[in-house]
C-alpha atoms as a PDB file:
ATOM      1  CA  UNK A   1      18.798   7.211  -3.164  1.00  0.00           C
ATOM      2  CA  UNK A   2      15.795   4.657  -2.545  1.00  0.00           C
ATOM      3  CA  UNK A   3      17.130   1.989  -0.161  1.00  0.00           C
ATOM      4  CA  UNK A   4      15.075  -1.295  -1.077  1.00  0.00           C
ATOM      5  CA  UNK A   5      15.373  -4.925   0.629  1.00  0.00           C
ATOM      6  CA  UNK A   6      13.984  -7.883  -0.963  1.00  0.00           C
ATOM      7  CA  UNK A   7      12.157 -10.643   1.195  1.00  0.00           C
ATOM      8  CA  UNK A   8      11.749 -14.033  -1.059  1.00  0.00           C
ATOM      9  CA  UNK A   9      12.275 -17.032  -0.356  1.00  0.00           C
ATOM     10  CA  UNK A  10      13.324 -17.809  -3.994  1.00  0.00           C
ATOM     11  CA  UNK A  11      16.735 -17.284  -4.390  1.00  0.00           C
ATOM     12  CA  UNK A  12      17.045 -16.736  -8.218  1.00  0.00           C
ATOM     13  CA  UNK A  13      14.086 -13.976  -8.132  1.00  0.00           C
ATOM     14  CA  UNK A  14      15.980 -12.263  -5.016  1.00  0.00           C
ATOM     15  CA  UNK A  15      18.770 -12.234  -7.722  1.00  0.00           C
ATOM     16  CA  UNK A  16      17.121 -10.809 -10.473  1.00  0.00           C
ATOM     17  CA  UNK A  17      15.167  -8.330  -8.685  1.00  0.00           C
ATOM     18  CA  UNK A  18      18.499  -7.170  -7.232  1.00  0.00           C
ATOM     19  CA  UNK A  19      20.099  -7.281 -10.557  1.00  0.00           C
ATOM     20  CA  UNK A  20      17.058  -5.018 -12.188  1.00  0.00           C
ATOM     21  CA  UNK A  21      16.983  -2.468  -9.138  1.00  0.00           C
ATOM     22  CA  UNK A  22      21.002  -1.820  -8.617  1.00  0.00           C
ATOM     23  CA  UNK A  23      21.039  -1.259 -12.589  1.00  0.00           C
ATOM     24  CA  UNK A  24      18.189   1.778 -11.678  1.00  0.00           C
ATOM     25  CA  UNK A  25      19.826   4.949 -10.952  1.00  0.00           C
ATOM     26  CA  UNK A  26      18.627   6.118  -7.328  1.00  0.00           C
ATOM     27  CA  UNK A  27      18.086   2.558  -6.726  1.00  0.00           C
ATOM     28  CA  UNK A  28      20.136   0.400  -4.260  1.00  0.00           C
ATOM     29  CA  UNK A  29      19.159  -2.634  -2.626  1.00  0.00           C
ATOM     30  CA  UNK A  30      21.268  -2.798   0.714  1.00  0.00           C
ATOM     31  CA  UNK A  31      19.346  -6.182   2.169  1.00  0.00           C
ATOM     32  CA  UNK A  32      17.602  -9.304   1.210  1.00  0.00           C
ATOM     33  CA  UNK A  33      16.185 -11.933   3.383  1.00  0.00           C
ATOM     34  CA  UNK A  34      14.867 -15.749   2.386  1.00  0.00           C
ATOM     35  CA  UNK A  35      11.657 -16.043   5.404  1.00  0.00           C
ATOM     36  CA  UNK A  36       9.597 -13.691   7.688  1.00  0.00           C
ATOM     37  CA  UNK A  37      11.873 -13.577  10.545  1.00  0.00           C
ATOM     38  CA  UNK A  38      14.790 -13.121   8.337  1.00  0.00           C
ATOM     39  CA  UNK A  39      13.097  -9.855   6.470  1.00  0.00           C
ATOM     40  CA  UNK A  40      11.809  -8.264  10.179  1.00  0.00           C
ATOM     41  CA  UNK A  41      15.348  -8.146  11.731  1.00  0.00           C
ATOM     42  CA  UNK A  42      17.105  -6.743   8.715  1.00  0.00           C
ATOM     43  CA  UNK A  43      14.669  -3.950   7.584  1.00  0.00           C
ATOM     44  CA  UNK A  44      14.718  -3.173  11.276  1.00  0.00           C
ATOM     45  CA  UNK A  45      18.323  -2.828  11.097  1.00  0.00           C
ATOM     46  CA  UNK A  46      18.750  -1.383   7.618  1.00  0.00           C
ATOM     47  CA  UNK A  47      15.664   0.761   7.400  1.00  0.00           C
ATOM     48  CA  UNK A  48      14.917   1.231   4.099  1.00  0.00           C
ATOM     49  CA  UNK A  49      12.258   3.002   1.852  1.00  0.00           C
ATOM     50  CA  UNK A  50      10.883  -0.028   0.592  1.00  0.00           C
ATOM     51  CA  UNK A  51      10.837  -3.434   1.159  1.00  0.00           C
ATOM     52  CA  UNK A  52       9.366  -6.020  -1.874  1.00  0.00           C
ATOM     53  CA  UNK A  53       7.812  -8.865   0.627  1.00  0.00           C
ATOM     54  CA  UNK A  54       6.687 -11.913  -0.448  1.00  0.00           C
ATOM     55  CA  UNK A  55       3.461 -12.899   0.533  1.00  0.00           C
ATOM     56  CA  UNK A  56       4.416 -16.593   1.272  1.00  0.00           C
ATOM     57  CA  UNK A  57       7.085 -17.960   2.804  1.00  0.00           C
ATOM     58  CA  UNK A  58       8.349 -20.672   5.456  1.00  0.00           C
ATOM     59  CA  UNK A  59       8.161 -19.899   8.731  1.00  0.00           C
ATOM     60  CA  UNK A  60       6.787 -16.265   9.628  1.00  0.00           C
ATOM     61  CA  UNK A  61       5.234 -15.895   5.948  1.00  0.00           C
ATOM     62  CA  UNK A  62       5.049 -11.711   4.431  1.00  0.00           C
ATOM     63  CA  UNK A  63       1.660 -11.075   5.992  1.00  0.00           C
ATOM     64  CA  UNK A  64       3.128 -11.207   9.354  1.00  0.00           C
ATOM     65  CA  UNK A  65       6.387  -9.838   8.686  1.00  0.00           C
ATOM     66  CA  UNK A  66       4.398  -7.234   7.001  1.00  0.00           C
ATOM     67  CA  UNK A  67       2.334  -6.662  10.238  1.00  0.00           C
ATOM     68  CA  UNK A  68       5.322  -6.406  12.474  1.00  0.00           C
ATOM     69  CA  UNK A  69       7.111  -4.504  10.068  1.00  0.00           C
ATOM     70  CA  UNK A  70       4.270  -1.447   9.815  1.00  0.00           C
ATOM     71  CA  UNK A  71       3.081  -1.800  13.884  1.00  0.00           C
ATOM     72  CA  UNK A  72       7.491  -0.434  14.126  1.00  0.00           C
ATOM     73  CA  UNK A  73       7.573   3.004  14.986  1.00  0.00           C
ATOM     74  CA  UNK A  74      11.406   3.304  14.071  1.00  0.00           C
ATOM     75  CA  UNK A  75       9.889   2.058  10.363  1.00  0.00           C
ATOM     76  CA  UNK A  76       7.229   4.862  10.002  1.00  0.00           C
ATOM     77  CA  UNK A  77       9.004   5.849   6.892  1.00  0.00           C
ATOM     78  CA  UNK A  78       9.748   2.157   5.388  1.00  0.00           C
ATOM     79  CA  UNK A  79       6.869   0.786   3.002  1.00  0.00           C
ATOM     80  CA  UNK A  80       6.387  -2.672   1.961  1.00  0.00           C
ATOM     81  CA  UNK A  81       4.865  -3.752  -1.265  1.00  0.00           C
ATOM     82  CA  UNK A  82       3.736  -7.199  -1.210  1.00  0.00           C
ATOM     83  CA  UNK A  83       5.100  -9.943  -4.148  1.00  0.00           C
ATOM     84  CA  UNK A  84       2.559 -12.773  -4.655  1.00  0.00           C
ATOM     85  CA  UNK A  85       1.936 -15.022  -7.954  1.00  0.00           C
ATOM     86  CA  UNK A  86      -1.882 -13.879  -8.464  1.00  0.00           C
ATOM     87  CA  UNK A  87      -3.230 -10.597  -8.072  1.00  0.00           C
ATOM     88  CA  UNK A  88      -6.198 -11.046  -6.099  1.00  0.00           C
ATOM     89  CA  UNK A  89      -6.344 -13.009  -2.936  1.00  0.00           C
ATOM     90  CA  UNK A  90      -7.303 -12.720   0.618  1.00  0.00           C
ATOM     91  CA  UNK A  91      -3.280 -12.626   1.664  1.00  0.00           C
ATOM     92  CA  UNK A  92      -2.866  -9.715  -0.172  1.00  0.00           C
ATOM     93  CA  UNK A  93      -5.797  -7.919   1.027  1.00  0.00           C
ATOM     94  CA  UNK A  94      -5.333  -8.409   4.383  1.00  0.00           C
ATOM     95  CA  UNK A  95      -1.893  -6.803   3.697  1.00  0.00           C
ATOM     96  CA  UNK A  96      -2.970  -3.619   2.121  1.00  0.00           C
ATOM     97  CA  UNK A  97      -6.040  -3.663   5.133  1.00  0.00           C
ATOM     98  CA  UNK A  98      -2.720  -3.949   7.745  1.00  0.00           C
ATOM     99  CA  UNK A  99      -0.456  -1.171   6.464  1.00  0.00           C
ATOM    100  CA  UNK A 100       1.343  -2.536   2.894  1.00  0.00           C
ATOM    101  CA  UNK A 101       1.179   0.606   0.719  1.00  0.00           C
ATOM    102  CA  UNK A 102       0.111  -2.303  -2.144  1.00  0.00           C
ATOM    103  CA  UNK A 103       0.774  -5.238  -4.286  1.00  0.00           C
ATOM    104  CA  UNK A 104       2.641  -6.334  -7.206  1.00  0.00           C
ATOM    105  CA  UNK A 105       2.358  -9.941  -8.941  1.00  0.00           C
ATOM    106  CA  UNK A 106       5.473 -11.337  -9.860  1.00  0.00           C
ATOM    107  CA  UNK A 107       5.058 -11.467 -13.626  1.00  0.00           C
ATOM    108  CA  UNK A 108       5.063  -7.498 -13.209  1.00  0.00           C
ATOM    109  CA  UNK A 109       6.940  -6.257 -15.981  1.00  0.00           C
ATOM    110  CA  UNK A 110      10.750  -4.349 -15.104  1.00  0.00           C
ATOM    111  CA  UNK A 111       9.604  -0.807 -15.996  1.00  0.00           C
ATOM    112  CA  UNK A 112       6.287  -1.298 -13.526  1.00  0.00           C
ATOM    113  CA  UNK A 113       8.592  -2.581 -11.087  1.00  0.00           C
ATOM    114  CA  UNK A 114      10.468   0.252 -10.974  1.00  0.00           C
ATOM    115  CA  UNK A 115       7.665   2.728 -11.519  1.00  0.00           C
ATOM    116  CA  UNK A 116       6.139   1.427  -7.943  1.00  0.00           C
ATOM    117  CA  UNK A 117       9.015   1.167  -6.272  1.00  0.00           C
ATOM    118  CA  UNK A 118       9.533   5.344  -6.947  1.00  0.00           C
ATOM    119  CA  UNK A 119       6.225   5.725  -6.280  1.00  0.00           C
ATOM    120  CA  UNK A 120       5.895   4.291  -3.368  1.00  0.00           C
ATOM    121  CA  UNK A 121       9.187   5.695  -2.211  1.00  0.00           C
ATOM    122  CA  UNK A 122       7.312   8.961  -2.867  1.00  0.00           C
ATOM    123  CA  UNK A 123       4.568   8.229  -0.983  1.00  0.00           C
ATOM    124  CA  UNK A 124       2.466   8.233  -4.205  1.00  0.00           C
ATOM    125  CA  UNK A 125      -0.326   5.550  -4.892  1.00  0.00           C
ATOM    126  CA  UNK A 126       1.337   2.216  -5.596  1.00  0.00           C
ATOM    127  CA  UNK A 127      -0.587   1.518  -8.660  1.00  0.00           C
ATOM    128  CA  UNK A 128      -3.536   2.991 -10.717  1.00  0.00           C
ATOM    129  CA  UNK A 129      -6.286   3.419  -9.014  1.00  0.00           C
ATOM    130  CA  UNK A 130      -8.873   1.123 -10.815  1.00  0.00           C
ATOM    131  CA  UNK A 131      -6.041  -1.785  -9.451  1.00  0.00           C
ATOM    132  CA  UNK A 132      -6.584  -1.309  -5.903  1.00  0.00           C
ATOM    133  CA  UNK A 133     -10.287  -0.323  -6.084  1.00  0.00           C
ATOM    134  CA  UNK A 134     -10.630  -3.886  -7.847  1.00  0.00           C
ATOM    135  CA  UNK A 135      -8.764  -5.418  -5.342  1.00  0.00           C
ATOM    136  CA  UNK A 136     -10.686  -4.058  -2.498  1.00  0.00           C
ATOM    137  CA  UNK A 137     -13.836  -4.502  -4.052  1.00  0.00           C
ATOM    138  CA  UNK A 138     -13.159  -7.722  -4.559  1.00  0.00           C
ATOM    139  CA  UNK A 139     -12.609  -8.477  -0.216  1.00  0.00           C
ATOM    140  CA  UNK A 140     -13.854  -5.680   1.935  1.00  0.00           C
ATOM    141  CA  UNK A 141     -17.004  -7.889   2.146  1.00  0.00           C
ATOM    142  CA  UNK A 142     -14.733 -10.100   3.768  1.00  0.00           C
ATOM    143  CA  UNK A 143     -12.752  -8.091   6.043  1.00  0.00           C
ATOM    144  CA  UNK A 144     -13.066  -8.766   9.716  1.00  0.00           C
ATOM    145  CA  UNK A 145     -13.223  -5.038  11.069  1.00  0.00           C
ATOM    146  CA  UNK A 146     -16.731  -4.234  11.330  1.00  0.00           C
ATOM    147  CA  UNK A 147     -18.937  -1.346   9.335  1.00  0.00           C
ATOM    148  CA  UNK A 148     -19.528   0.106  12.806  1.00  0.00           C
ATOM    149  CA  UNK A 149     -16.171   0.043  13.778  1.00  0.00           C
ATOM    150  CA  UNK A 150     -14.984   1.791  10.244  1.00  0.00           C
ATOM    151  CA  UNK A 151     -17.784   4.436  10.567  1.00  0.00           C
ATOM    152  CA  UNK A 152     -16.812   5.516  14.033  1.00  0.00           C
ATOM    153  CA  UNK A 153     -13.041   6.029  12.318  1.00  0.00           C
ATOM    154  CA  UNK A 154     -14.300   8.662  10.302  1.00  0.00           C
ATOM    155  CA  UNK A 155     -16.137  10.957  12.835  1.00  0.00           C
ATOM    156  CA  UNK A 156     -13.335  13.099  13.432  1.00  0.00           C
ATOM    157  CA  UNK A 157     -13.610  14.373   9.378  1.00  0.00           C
ATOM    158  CA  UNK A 158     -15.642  17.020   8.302  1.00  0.00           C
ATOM    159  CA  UNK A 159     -18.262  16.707   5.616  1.00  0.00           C
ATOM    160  CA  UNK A 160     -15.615  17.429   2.732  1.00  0.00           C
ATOM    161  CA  UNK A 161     -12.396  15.354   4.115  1.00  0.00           C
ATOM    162  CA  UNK A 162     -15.310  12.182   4.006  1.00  0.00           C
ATOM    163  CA  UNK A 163     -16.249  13.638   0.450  1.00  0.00           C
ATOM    164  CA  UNK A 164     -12.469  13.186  -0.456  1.00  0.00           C
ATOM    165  CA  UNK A 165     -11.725   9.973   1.296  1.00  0.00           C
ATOM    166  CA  UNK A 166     -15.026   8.744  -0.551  1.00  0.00           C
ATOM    167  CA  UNK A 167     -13.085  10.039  -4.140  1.00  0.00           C
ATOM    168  CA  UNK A 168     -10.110   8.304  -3.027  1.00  0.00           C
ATOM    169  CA  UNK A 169     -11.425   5.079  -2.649  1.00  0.00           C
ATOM    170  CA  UNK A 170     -13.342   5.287  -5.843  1.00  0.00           C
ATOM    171  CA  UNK A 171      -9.635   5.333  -7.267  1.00  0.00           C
ATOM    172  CA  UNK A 172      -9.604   9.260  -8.292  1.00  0.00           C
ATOM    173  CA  UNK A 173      -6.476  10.941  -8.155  1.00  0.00           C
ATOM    174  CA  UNK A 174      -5.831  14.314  -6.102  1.00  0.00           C
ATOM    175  CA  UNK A 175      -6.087  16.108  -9.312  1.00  0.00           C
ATOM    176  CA  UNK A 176      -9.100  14.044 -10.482  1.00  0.00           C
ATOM    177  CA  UNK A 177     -10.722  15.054  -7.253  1.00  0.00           C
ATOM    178  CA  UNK A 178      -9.884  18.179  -7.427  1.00  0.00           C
ATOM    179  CA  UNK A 179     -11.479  18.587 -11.273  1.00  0.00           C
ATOM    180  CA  UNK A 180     -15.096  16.495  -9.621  1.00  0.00           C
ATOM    181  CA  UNK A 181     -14.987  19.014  -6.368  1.00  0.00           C
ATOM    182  CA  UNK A 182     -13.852  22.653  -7.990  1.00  0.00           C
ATOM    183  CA  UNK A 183     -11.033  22.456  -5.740  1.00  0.00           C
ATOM    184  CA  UNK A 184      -7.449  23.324  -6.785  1.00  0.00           C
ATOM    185  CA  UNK A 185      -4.967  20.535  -7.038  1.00  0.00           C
ATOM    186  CA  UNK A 186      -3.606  21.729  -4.329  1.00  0.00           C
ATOM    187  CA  UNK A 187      -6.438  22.099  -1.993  1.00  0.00           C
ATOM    188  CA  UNK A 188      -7.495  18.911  -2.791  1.00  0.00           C
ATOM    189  CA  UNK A 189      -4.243  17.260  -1.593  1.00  0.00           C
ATOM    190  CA  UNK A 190      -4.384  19.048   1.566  1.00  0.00           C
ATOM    191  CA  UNK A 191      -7.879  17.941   2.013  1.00  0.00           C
ATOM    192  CA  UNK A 192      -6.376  14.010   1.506  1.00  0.00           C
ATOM    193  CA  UNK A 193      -3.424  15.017   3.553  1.00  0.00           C
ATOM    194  CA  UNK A 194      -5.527  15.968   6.602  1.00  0.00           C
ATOM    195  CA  UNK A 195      -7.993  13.025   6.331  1.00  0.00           C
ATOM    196  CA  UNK A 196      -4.581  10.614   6.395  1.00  0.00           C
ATOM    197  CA  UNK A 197      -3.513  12.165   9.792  1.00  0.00           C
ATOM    198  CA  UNK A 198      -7.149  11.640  11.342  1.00  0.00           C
ATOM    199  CA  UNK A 199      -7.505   8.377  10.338  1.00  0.00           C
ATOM    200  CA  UNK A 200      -3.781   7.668  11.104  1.00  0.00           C
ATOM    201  CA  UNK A 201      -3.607   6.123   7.955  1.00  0.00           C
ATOM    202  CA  UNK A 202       0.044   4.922   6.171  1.00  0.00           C
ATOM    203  CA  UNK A 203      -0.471   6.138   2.978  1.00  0.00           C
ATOM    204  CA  UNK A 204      -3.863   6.014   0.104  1.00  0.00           C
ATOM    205  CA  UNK A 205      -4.013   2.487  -0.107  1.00  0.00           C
ATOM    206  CA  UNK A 206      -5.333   2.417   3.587  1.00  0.00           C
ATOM    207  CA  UNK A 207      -7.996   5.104   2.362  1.00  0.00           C
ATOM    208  CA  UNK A 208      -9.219   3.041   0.128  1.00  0.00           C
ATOM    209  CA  UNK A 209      -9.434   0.267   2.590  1.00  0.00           C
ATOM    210  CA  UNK A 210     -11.523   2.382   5.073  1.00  0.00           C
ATOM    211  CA  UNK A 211     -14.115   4.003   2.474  1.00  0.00           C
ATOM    212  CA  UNK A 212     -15.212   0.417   1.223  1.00  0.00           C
ATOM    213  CA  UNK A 213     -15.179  -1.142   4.972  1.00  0.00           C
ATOM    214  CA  UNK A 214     -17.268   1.707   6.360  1.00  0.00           C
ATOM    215  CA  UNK A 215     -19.809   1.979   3.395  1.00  0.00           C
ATOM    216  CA  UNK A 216     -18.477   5.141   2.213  1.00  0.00           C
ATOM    217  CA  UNK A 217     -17.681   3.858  -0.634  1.00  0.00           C
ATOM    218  CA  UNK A 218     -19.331  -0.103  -2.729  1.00  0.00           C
ATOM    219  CA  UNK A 219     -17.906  -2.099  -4.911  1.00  0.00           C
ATOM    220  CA  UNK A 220     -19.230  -1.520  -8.415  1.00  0.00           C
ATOM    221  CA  UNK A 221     -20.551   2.103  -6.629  1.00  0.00           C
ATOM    222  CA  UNK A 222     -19.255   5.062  -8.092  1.00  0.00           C
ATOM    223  CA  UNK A 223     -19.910   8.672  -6.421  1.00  0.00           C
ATOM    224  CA  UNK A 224     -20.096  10.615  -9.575  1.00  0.00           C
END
């Protein structure tokens, strides 16, 4: 069963959502909150899989809760996908850059809902690829971590795990990568796998944050 709360300060939307997800099999939601402070105390007390955070809201808005939510070592296995009304902003990049495994507008349509809540409850990418490249591409430039800083990150890979991390932020799947590196599929995810616990990143979303900040990887660049 995928536990799921719902952070909103909109109270019809909280309803629907709820209404949409407890209709899912191997759905339940078992929390909602209405601000920030609300959402951090009762995913900390509920823990759940995922949690569908709004990027604004009174008081502590998402991108804090967000922060608080993923810096939790009790909520290593919780994931937050971010809610916010357009799909490309600095709010939600910052999110993805912090630890949210992604991003969904709210005009998303039921059957994408639910196909990112799974996946993310997976531990799959949140989206396709070509979303969160854009996204990225769109505001690494802007990101406050330094190149420098991003390069150093990656000196503890080896000359293939930075090949993969490179094909993972271009948006390739681990089969895709496997197909451009005559790797098995399997191979291929271990290589990913490996470069995640280096880099002590959440999940690929954070991979794809790290290969555009450190140069690895430009918007509009492609490695092929």
């Amino acid at each position: 069963m995928i536990r799921v709360v719902l952070a909103d300060d909109q109270v019809l939307l909280r309803a629907g959502l709820r209404a949409l997800l407890d209709a899912e099999d191997g759905i339940e939601v078992v929390g909602e909150a209405g601000d920030g402070v609300e959402a951090v105390g009762v995913v900390g007390a509920v823990r759940p899989d995922v949690v569908l955070m709004d990027i604004r809201m009174p008081g502590m808005d998402g991108l804090e809760a967000t922060r608080r939510i993923v810096a939790d070592p009790r909520l290593a296995d919780t994931r937050v996908i971010v809610l916010t009304t357009f799909d490309l902003d600095d709010y939600v990049f910052e999110a993805v850059r912090i630890g949210a495994s992604g991003f969904l507008v709210k005009d998303t349509e039921p059957v994408e809902l639910l196909r990112a809540v799974r996946a993310v409850a997976a531990g799959d990418a949140l989206l396709s690829p070509g979303v969160t490249r854009r996204l990225i591409g769109e505001f690494a430039s802007r990101s406050r971590s330094s190149a420098d800083e991003a390069k150093a990150r990656l000196a503890p890979l080896t000359d293939r795990e930075r090949e993969v991390v490179a094909l993972v932020g271009e948006g390739l799947s681990n089969d895709e990568i496997a197909e451009r590196l005559y790797l098995s599929p399997a191979t291929a995810k271990t290589h990913v796998s490996r470069a995640m616990v280096k880099l002590r990143a959440r999940d690929r979303a954070q991979l794809v944050v790290l290969a555009y900040e450190s140069g690895l990887v430009r918007p509009g660049w492609s490695t092929s």
